[in-house]
Protein backbone atom coordinates (compact mmCIF):
# COMPACT_ATOMS: atom_id res chain seq x y z
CA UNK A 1 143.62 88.55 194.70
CA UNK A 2 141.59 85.53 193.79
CA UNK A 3 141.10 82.20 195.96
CA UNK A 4 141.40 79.42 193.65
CA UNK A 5 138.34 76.99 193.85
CA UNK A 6 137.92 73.71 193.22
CA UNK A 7 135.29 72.11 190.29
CA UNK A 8 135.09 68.99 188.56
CA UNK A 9 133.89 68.74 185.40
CA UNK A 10 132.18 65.37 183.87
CA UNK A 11 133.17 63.51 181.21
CA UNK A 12 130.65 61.19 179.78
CA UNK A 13 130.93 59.18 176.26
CA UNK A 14 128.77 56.78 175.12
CA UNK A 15 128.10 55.34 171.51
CA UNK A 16 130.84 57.54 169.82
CA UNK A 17 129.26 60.61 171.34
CA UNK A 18 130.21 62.75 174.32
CA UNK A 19 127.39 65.02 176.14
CA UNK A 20 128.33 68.52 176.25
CA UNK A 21 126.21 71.84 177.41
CA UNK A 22 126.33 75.17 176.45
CA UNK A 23 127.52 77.59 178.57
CA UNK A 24 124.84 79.92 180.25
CA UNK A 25 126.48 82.21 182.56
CA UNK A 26 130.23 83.73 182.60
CA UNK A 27 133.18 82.58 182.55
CA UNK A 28 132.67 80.81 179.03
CA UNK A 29 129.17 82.31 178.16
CA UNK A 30 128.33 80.71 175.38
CA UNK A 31 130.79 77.76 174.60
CA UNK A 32 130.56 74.10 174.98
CA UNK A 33 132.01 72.57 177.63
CA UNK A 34 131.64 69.14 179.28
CA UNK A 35 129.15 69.70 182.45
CA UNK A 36 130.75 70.71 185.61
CA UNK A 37 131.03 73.25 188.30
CA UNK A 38 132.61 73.91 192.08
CA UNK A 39 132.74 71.75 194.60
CA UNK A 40 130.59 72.78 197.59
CA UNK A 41 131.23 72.61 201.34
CA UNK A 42 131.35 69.05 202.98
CA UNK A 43 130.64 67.58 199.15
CA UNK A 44 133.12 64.78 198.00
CA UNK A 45 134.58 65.05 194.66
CA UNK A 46 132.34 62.05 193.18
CA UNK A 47 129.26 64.22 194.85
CA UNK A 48 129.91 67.04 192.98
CA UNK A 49 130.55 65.13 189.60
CA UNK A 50 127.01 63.74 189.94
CA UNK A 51 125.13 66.63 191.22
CA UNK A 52 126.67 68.76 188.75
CA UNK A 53 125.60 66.67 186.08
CA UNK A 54 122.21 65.98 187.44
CA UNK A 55 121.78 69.97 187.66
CA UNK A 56 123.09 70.74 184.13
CA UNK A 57 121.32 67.77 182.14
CA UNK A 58 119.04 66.33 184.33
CA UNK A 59 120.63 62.97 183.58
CA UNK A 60 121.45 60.34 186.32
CA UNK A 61 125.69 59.23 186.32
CA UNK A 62 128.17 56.79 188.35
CA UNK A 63 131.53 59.11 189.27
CA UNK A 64 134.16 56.70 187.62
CA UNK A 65 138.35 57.55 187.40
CA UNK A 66 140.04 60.75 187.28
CA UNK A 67 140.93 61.52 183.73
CA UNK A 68 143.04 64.77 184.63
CA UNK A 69 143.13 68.42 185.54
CA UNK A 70 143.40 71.73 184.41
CA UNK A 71 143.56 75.00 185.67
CA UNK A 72 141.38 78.15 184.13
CA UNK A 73 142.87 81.07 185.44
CA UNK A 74 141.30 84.89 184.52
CA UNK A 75 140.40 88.19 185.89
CA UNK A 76 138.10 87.58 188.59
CA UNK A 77 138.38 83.22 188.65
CA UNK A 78 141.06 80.87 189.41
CA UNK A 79 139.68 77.30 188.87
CA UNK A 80 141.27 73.91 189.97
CA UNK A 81 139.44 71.43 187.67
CA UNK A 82 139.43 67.93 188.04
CA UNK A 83 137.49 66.09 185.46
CA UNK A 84 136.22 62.08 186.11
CA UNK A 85 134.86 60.07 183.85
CA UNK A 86 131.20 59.24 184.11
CA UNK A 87 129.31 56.15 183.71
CA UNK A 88 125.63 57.53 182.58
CA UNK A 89 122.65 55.47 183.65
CA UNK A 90 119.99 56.38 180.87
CA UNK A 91 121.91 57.67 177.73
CA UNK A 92 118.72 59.78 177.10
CA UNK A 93 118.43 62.93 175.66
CA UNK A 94 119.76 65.53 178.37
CA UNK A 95 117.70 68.74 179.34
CA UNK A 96 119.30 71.81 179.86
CA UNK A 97 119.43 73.01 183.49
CA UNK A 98 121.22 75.65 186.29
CA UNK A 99 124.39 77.10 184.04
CA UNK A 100 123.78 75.16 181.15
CA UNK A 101 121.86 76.75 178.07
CA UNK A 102 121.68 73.99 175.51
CA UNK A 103 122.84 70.44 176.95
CA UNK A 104 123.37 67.37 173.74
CA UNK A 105 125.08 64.58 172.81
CA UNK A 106 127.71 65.13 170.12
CA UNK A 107 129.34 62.92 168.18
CA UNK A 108 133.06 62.81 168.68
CA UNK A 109 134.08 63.77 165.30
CA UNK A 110 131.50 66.88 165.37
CA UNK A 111 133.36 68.48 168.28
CA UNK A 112 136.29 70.24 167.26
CA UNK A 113 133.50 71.87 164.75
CA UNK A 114 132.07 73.81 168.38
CA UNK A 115 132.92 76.99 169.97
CA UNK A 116 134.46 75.01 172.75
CA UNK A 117 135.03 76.67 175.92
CA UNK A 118 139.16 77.22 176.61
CA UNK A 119 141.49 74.26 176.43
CA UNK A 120 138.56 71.73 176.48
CA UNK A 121 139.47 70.03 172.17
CA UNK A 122 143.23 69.83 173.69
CA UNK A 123 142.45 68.23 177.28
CA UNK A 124 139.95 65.63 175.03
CA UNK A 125 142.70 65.00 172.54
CA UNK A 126 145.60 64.93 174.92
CA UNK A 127 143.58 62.08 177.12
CA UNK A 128 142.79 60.19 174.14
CA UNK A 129 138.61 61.21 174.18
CA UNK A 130 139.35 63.00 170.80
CA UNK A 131 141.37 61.57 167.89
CA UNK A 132 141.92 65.26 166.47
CA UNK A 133 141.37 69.43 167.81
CA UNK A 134 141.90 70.96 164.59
């Protein structure tokens, strides 16, 4: 049996781009996903959001509103994932760091284009960060 965990993921648009990384470990290896990973022990949600961030793109980031949640649910992981917008400090270019193998900023209409990691083009599109999936 697997313990579900909780992550938050970070969801950061600026100039009609959003930053995205590259997936560098399992589950997802290789796919672009928005930054993100679990929560750790004593950490508040908005903790995690930055740290996270700061660890996979070595940019700085305000933890703004919930945007939503989804659940990623395999073999070996059951993930409760609650991604927050992100206010970014310095819109520079990000460096890829910890799980992240590329990190970038993407212009919205370029996404749905990407190997995107499970569910990611439909949870954009269905909270209005992506005009179109397909």
């Amino acid at each position: 049996m697997v313990i579900p965990e909780v992550c938050v993921g970070a969801v950061a648009v600026f100039d009609d781009r959003i930053l995205l990384v590259r997936r560098g470990r399992m589950p997802g290896l290789g796919t672009w996903s928005v930054p993100g990973g679990r929560v750790e022990p004593g950490e508040t949600l908005a903790e995690a959001v930055v740290r996270e961030l700061r660890e996979e793109t070595g940019l700085s980031a305000v933890c703004d509103s919930l945007i939503g949640w989804a659940e990623r649910i395999g073999p070996d992981h059951h993930f409760v994932i609650l991604d927050f917008g992100v206010t970014v400090l310095d819109a520079s270019d990000p460096v890829a760091g910890d799980d992240a193998d590329e990190a970038r900023w993407v212009a919205l209409e370029e996404v749905a284009a990407l190997a995107l990691a499970d569910g990611l083009a439909e949870f954009l599109h269905d909270h209005g960060i992506l005009e179109t999936f397909s």
